[in-house]
Protein backbone atom coordinates (compact mmCIF):
# COMPACT_ATOMS: atom_id res chain seq x y z
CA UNK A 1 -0.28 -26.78 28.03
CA UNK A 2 0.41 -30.37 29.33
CA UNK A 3 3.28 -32.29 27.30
CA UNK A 4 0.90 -35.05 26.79
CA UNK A 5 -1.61 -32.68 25.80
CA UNK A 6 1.25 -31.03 23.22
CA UNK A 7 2.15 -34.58 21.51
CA UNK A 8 -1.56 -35.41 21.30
CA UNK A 9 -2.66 -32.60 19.41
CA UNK A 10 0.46 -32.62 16.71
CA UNK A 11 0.51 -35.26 15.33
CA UNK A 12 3.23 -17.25 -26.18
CA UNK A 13 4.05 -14.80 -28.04
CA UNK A 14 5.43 -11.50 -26.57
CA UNK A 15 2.84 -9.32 -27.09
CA UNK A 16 3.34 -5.74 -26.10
CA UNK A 17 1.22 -3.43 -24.19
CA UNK A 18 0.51 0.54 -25.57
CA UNK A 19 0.90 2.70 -22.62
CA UNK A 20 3.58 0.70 -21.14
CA UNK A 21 7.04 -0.04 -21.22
CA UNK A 22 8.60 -1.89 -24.04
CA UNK A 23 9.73 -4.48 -21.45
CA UNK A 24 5.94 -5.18 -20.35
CA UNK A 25 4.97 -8.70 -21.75
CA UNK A 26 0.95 -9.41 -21.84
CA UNK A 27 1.59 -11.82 -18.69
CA UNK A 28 3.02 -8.62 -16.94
CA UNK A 29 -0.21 -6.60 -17.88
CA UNK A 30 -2.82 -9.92 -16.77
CA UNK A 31 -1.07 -9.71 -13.37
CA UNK A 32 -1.00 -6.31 -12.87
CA UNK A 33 -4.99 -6.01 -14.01
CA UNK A 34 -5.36 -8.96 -11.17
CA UNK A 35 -4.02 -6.58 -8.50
CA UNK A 36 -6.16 -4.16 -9.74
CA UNK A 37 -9.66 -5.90 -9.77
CA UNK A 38 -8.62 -8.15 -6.63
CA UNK A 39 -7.75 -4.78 -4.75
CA UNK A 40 -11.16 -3.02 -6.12
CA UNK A 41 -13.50 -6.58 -5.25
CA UNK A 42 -12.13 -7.57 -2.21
CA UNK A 43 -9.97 -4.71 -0.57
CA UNK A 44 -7.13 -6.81 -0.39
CA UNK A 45 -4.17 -6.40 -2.67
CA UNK A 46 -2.57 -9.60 -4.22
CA UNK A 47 0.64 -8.68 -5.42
CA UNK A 48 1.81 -10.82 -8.76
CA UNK A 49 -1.18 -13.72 -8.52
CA UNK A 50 -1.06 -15.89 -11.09
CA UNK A 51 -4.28 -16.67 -13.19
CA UNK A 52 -4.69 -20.26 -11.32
CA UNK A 53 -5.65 -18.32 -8.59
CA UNK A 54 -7.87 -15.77 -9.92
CA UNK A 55 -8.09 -16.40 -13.15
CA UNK A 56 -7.48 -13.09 -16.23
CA UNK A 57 -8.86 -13.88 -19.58
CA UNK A 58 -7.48 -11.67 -22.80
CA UNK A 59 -10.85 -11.10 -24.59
CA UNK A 60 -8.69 -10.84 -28.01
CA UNK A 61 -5.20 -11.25 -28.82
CA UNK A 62 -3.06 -8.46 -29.99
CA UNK A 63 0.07 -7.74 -31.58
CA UNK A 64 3.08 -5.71 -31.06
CA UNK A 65 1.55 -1.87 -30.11
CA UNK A 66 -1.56 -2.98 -29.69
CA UNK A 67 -4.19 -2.08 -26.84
CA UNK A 68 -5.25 -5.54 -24.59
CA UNK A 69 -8.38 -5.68 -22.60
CA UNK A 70 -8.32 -8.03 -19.52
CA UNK A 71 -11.17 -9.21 -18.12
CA UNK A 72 -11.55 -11.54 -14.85
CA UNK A 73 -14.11 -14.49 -14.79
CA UNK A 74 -13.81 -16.19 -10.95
CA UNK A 75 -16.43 -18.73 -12.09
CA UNK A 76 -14.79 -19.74 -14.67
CA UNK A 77 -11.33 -20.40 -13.35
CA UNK A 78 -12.52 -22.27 -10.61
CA UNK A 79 -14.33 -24.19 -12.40
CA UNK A 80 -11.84 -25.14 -14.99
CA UNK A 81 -8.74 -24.77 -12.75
CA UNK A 82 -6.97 -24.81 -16.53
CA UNK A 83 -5.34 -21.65 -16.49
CA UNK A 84 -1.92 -22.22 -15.40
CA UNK A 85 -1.65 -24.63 -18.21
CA UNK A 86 -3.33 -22.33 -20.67
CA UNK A 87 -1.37 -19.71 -19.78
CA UNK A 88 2.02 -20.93 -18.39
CA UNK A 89 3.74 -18.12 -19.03
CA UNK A 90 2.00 -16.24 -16.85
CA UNK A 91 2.65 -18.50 -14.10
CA UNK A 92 6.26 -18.58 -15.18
CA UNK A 93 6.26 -14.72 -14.16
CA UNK A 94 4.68 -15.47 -10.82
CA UNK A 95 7.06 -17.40 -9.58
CA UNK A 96 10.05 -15.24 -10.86
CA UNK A 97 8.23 -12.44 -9.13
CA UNK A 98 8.11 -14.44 -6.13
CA UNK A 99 11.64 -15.73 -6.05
CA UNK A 100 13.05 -12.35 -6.53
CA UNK A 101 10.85 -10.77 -3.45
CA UNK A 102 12.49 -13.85 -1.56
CA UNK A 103 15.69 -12.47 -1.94
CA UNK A 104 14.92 -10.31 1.47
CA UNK A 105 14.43 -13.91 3.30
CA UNK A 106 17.82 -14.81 2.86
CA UNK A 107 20.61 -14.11 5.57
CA UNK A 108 23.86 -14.93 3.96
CA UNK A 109 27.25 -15.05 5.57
CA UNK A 110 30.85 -14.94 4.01
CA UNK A 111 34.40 -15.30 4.35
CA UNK A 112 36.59 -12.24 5.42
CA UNK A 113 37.13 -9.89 8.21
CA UNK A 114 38.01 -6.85 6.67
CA UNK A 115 35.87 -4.42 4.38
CA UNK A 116 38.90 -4.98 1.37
CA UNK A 117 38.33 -8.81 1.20
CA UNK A 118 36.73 -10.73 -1.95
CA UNK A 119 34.09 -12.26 0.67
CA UNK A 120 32.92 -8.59 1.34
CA UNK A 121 33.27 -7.62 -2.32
CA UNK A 122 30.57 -10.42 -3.28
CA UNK A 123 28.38 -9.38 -0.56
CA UNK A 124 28.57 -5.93 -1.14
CA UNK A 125 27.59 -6.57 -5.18
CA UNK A 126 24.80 -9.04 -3.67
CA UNK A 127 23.45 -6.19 -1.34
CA UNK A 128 23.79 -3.31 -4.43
CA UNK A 129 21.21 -5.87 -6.45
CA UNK A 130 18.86 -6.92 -3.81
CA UNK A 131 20.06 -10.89 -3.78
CA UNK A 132 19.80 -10.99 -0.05
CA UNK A 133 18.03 -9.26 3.06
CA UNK A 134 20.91 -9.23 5.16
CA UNK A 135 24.32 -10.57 6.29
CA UNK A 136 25.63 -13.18 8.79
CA UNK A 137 28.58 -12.24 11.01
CA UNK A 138 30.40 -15.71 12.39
CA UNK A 139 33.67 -15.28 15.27
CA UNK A 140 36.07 -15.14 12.04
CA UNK A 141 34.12 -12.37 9.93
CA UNK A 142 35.35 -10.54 13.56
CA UNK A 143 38.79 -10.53 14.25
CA UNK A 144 39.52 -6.62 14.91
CA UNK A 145 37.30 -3.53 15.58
CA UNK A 146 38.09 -1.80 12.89
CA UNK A 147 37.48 -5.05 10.29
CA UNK A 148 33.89 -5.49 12.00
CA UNK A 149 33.16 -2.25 12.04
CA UNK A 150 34.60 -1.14 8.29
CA UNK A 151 32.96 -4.27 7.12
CA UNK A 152 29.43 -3.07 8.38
CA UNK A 153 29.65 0.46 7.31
CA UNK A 154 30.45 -0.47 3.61
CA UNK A 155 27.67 -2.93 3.65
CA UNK A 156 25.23 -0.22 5.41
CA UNK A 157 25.81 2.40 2.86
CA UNK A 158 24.74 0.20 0.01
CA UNK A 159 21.96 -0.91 1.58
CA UNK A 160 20.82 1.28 4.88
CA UNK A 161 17.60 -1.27 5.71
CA UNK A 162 19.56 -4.91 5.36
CA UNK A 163 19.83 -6.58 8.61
CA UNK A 164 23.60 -7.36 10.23
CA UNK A 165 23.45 -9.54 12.13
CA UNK A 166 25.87 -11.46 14.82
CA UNK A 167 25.65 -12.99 17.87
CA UNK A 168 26.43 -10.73 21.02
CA UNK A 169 24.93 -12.75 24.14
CA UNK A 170 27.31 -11.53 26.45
CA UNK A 171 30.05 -14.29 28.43
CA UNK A 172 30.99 -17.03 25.90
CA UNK A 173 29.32 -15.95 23.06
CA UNK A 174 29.97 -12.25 22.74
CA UNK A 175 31.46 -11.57 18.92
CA UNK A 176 32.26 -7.67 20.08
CA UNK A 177 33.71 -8.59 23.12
CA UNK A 178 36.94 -6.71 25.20
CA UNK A 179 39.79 -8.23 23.41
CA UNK A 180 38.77 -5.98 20.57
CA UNK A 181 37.95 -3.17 22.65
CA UNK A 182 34.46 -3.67 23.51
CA UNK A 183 32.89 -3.67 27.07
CA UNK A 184 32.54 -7.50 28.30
CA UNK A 185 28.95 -8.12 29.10
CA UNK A 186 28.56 -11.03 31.96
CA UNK A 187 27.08 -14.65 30.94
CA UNK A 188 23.42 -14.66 31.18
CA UNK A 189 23.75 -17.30 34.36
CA UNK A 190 25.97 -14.95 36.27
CA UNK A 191 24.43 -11.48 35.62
CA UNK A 192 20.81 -13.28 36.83
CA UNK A 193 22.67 -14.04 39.92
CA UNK A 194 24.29 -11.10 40.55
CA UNK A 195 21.57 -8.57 39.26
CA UNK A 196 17.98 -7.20 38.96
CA UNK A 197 15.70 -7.22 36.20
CA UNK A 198 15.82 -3.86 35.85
CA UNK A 199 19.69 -3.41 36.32
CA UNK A 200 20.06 -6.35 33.86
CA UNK A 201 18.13 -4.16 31.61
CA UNK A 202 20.54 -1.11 32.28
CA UNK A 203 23.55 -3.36 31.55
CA UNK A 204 22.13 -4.64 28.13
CA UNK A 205 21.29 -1.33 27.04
CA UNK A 206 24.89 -0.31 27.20
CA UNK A 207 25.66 -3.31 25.41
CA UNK A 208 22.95 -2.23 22.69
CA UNK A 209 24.29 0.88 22.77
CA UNK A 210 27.51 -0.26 21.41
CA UNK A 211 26.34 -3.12 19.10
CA UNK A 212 24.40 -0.35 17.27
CA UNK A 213 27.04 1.98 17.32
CA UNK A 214 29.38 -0.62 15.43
CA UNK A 215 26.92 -0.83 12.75
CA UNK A 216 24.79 -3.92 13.50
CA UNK A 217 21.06 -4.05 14.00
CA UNK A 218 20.39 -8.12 14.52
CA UNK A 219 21.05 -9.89 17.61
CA UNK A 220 21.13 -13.71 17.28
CA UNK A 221 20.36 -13.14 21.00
CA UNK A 222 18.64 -14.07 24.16
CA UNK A 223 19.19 -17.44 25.27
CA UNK A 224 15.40 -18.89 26.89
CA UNK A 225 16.84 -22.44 27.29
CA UNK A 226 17.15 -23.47 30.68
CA UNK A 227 20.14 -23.36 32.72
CA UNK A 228 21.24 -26.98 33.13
CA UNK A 229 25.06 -27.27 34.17
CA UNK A 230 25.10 -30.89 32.80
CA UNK A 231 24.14 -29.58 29.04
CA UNK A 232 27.78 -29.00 27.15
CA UNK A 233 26.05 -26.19 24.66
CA UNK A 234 24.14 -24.18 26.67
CA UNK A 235 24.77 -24.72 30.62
CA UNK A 236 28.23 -25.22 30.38
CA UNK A 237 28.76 -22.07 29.66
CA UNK A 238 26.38 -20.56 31.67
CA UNK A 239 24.37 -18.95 28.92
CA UNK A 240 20.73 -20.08 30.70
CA UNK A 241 19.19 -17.37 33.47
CA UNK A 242 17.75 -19.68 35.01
CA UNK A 243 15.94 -23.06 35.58
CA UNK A 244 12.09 -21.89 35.40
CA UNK A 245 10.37 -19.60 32.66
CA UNK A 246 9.47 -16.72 34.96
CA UNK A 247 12.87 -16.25 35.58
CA UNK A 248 14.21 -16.80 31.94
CA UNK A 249 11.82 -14.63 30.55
CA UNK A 250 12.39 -11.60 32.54
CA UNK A 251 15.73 -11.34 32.09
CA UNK A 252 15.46 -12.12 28.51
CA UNK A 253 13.06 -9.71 28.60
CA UNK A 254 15.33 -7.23 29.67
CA UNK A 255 17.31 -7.85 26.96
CA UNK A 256 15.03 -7.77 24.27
CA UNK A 257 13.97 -4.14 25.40
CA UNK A 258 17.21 -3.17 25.87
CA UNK A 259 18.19 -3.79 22.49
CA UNK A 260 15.20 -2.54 20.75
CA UNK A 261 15.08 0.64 22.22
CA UNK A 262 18.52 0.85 20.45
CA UNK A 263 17.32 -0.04 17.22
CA UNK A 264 18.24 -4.22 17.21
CA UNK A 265 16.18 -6.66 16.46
CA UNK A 266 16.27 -9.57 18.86
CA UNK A 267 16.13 -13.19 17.89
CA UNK A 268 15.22 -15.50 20.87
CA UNK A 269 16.30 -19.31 21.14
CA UNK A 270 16.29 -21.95 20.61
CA UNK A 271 12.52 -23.10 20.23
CA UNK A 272 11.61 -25.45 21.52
CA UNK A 273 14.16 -25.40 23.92
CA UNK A 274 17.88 -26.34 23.91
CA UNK A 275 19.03 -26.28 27.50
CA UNK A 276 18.64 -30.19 28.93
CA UNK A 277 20.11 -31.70 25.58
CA UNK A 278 22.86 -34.09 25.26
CA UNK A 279 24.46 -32.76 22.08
CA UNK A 280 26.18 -30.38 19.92
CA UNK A 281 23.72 -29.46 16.48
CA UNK A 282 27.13 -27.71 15.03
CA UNK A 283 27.92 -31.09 14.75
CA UNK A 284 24.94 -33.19 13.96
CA UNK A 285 21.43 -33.51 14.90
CA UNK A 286 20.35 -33.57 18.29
CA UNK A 287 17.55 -36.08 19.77
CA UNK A 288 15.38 -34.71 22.57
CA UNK A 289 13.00 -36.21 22.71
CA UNK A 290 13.70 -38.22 26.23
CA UNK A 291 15.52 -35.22 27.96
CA UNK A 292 13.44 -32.70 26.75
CA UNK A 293 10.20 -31.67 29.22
CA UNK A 294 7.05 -29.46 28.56
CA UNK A 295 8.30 -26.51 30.89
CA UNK A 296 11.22 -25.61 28.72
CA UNK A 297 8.14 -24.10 26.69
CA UNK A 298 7.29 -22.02 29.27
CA UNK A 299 9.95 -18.81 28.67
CA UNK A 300 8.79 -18.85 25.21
CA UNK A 301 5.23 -18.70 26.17
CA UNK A 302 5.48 -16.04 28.19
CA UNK A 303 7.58 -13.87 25.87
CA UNK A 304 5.26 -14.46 23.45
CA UNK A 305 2.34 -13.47 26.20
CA UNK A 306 4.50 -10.60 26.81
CA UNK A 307 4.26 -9.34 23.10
CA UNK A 308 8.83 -9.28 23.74
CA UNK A 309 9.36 -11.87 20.92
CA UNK A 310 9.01 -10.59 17.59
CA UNK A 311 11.83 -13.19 16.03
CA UNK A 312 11.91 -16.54 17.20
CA UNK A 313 14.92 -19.29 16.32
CA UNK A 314 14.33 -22.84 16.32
CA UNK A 315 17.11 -25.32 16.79
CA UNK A 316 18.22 -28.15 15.04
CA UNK A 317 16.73 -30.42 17.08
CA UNK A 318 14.49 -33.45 16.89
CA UNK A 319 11.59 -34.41 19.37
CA UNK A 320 9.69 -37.54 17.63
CA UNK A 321 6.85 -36.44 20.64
CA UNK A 322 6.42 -33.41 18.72
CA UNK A 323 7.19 -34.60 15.29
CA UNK A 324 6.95 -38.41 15.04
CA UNK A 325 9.03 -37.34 11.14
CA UNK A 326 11.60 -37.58 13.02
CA UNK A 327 12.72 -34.11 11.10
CA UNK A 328 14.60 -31.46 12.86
CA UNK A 329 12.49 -28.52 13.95
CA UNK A 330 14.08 -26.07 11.61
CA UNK A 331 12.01 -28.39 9.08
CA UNK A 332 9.03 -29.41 10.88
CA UNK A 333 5.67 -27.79 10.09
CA UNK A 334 4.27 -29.47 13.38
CA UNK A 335 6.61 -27.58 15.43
CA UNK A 336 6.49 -24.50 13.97
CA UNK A 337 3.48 -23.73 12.18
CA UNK A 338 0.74 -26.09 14.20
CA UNK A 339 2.67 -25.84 18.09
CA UNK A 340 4.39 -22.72 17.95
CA UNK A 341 2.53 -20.45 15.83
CA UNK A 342 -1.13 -22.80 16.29
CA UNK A 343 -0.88 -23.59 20.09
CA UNK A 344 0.92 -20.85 21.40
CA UNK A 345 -0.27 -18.39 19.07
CA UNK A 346 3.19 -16.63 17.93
CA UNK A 347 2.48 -13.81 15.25
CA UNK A 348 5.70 -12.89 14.64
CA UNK A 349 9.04 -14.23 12.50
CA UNK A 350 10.60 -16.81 12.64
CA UNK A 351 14.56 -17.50 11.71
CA UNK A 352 16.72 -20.85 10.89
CA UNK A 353 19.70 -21.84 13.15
CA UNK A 354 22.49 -21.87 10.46
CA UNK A 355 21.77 -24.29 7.65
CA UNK A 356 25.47 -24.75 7.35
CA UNK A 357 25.28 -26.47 10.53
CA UNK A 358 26.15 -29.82 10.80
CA UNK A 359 23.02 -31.21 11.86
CA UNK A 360 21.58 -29.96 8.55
CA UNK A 361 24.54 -30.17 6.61
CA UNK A 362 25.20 -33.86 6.55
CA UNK A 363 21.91 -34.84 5.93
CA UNK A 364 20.64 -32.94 3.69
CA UNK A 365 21.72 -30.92 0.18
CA UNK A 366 21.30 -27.18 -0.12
CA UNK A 367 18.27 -27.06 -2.01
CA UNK A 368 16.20 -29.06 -0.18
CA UNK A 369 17.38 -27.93 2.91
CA UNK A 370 15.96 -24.33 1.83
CA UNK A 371 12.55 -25.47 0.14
CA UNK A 372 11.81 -27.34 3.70
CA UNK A 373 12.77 -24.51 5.86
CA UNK A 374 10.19 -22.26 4.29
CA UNK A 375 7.74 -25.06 4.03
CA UNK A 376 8.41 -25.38 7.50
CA UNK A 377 7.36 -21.95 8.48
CA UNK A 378 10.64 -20.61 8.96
CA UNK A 379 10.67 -16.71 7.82
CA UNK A 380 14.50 -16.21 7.54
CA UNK A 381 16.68 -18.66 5.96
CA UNK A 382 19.68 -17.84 7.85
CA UNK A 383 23.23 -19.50 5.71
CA UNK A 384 26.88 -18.93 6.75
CA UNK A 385 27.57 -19.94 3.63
CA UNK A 386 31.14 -21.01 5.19
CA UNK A 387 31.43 -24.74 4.74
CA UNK A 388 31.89 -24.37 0.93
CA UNK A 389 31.90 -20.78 0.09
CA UNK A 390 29.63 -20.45 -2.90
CA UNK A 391 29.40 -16.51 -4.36
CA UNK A 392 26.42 -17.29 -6.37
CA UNK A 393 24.64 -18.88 -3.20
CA UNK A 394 22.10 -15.95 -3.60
CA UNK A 395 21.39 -16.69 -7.27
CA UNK A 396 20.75 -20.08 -6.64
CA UNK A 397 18.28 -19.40 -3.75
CA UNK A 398 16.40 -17.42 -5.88
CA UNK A 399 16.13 -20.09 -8.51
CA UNK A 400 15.51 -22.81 -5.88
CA UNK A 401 12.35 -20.92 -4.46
CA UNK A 402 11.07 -19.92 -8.20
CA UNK A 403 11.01 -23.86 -8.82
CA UNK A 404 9.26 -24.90 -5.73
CA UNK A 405 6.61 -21.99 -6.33
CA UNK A 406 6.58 -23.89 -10.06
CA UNK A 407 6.13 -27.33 -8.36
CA UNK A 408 3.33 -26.37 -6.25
CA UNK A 409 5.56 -26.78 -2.95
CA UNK A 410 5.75 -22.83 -1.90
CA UNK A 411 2.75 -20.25 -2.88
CA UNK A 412 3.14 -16.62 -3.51
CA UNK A 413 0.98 -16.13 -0.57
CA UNK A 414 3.24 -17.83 1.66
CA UNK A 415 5.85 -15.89 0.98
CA UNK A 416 4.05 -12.75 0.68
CA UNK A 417 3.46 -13.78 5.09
CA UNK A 418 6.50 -14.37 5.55
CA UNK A 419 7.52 -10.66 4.21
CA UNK A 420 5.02 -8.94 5.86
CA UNK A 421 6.20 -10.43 9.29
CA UNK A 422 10.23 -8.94 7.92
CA UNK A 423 8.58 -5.74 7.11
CA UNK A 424 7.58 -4.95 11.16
CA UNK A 425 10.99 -6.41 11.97
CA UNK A 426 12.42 -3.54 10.04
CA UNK A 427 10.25 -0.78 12.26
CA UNK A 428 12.00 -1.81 14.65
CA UNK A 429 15.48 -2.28 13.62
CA UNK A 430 17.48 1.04 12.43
């Protein structure tokens, strides 16, 4: 795909139900008869919809103990398109339902570095009530073996399928590296000089070997930038393999298999491609639109080709080719829904850089920050939550998503995706 050729183409009452639990409310019973007919019609199961969508008449009303009857009438709902006002309750529940399934979208981080400190007691009460999917390890959740690793095995018991995640590259940015007793992994740069493919792949999996064994099972890793020693983020530091995507893509290929064979998911960035930028987006956006070329596509492409990248990161970065918004790819449909899932045809999830970041940070509140990202396409809202430590982050990202469902900016369905594409990240991670 030319770069020309890229730009072009973007551009009531509570009535109660006999037979049920006392807790059931007649909105409860219209949804779950929904499911029902929907899955019995069409063969396809739509959890929680909401009678704008499908439409679920009560043929009488009925009191406390009473039996309802629900019947469905497509016809009529679409041709009325009235029943999330007659019945707002009912789309009240919807988005409540939805909002509390989006709790496994959210990555959260916290403050401590040891399994006794108040940071890990609010995670741990978050992960014991299903407010969050997983948890965010930065460099100061990791300060000692036995913190990291106490730290993951009290959040593992409480929940066993929550993703941990850190970032364990290998050089620069390798969180379990030797001062705490790890094995030092080489830089991507240097081990691409210095080995195979294949013996890349045998170093990795050593490396996966003992990031699983320490209780994690997310890597905020490979690198498929290219390897440009003038960049201060990425080349500097030698975390590239290499300056062409057949290159960059079988060694981060490596990788990837590596780690999944040891039970890690793998999370490859930083679409659309960091490596010949001229800033820092810890610190602030980051404009590439000039220094950015078509090519630094290419490792993605072929990782995708490859069927390797089942979780994609995009970077807080802005190319006005791509997006003439002007809005940072972690909140730009084009990118991410029309090029990379559209264009390249990318099935699988997709994860925020840290919203905490700078880049984000500065420019836009919390909130909106969130709603965008999933408007965007993202799949994982990833939040270090470190900048201003809030405990009841979770809470409020639940509310935040119930109100954009409310205002018409998110759908059920959208999230429903957006879970399914979690749900075969979790076959792979253990």
């Amino acid at each position: 795909m030319k770069k020309a050729a890229v730009v072009r183409q973007l551009g009531g009452p509570d009535h109660r139900l006999q037979g049920h639990s006392s807790t059931d409310t007649l909105a409860d019973a219209v949804l779950r008869a929904t499911d029902a007919l929907m899955k019995s019609t069409t063969g396809v199961r739509h959890r929680g919809v909401g009678l704008a969508s499908h439409g679920c008449v009560p043929n009488r009303a009925a009191g406390q103990g009473q039996e309802i009857h629900v019947t469905v009438n497509r016809r009529q709902i679409i041709a009325t398109g009235t029943a999330a006002l007659a019945f707002p309750g009912i789309a009240r529940a919807s988005a409540r339902r939805t909002a509390d399934r989006a709790a496994g979208m959210l990555l959260m981080g916290f403050i401590g570095d040891n399994p006794d400190a108040e940071g890990a007691d609010i995670v741990a009460d978050h992960l014991a009530n299903g407010r969050i999917g997983g948890v965010l390890f930065l460099r100061h959740n990791v300060r000692s073996r036995e913190g990291a690793e106490g730290l993951a095995a009290r959040f593992r018991e409480i929940a066993p399928d929550a993703f941990l995640a850190l970032d364990q590259e290998g050089g620069a940015v390798q969180r379990l590296n030797g001062d705490l007793g790890y094995t030092p992994v080489p830089r991507a740069h240097v081990l691409a000089q210095a080995q195979s493919p294949s013996q890349a792949e045998e170093t990795y999996r050593m490396a996966a070997r003992e990031f699983t064994a320490a209780g994690f099972n997310m890597n905020l890793a490979p690198v498929a930038d290219v390897q440009d020693d003038a960049n201060g983020v990425i080349g500097r530091w030698g975390r590239g393999y290499g300056t062409d995507g057949e290159t960059i893509a079988a060694y981060a290929g490596a990788f990837i298999d590596a780690f999944e064979a040891e039970g890690a998911v793998c999370a490859v960035k930083h679409f659309p491609g960091h490596g010949r930028s001229t800033g820092d987006s810890h610190e602030g956006f980051v404009d590439i639109s000039q220094s950015w070329s078509e090519n630094e596509l290419d490792p993605f492409e072929r990782l995708i080709e490859q069927r390797k990248a089942h979780l994609i990161m995009g970077g807080h970065l802005i190319h006005r080719g791509l997006d003439p918004s002007g809005d940072p790819v972690t909140l730009s449909r084009p990118i991410l829904h029309e090029l990379l899932r559209g264009r390249m045809g990318y099935r699988g999830a997709v994860i925020t850089d840290d919203l905490d970041m700078g880049a984000i940070r500065e420019h836009y509140d919390q909130r909106e920050a969130v709603i965008r990202s999933l408007i965007a396409g993202n799949d994982i809202i990833m939040m270090s939550n470190s900048a201003a430590p809030d405990p009841a982050l979770p809470q409020k990202f639940a509310r935040w998503v119930e109100e954009a469902v409310e205002e018409g900016r998110l759908s059920e369905q959208r999230v429903n995706r957006s879970l399914a594409r979690i749900e075969t990240l979790n076959r792979i991670a253990r």
